[in-house]
Protein backbone atom coordinates (compact mmCIF):
# COMPACT_ATOMS: atom_id res chain seq x y z
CA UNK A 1 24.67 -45.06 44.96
CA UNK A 2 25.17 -48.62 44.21
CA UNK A 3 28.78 -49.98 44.77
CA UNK A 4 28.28 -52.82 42.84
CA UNK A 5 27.62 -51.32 39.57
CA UNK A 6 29.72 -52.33 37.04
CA UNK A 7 31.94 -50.31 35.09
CA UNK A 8 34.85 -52.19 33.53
CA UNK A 9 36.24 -55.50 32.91
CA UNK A 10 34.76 -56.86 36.69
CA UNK A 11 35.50 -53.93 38.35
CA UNK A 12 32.29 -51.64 40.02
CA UNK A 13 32.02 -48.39 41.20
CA UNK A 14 32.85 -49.55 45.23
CA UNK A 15 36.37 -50.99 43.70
CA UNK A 16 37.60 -47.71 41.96
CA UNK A 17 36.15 -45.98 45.05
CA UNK A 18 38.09 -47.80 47.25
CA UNK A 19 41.04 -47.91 45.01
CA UNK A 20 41.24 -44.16 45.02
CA UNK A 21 40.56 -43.65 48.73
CA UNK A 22 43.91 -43.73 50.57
CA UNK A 23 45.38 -41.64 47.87
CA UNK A 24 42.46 -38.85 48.25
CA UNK A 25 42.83 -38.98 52.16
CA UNK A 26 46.39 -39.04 52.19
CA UNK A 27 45.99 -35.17 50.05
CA UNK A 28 43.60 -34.34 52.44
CA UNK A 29 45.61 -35.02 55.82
CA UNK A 30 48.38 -33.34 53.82
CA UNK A 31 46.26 -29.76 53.52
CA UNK A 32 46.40 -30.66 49.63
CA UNK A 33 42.91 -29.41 48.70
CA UNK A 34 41.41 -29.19 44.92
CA UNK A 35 40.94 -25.54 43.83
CA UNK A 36 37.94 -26.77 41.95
CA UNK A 37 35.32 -29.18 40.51
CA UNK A 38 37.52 -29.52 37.43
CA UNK A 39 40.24 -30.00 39.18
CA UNK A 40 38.81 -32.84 41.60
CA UNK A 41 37.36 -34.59 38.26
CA UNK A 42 40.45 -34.47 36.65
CA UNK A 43 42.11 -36.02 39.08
CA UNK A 44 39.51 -38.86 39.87
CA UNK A 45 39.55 -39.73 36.46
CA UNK A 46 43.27 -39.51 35.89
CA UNK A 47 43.84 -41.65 39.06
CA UNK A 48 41.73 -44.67 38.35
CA UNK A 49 43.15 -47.39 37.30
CA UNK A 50 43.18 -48.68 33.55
CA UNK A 51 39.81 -46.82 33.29
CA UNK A 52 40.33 -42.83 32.35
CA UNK A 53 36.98 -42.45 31.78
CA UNK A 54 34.50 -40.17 34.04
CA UNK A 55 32.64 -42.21 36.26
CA UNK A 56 29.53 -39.87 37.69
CA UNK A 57 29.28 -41.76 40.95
CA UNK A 58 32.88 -42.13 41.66
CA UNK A 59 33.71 -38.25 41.36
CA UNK A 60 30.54 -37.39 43.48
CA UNK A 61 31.82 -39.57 46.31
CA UNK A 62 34.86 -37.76 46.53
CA UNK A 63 33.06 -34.36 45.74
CA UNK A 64 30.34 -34.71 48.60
CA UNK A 65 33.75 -35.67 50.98
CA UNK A 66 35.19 -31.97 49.65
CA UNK A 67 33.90 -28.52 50.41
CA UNK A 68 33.79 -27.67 47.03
């Protein structure tokens, strides 16, 4: 995966990836798990900022750190 892809007005895949982490581990350490694929999508895409678009790479980072 590259990071530094960009996606949006200067900002790359690494930056909503990192943007999104600490709210994705703080569900996880909280036993708040995704009952699905949809469900993880939606909330990758609903979660990054000012871009509500699905970003491929983004929501398979956080899919390969799930057991889904």
């Amino acid at each position: 995966m590259n990071r530094d892809k960009h996606i949006w007005e200067g900002w790359t895949i690494g930056d909503f990836i990192d943007e999104l982490e600490p709210s994705f581990d703080t569900l996880i350490k909280l036993n708040k798990t995704f009952i699905d694929r949809e469900h993880l999508k939606n909330w990758v895409k609903g979660m990054q900022p000012y871009y509500k678009n699905h970003i491929p790479e983004v929501y398979n980072y956080f899919l390969n750190k799930t057991q889904l």
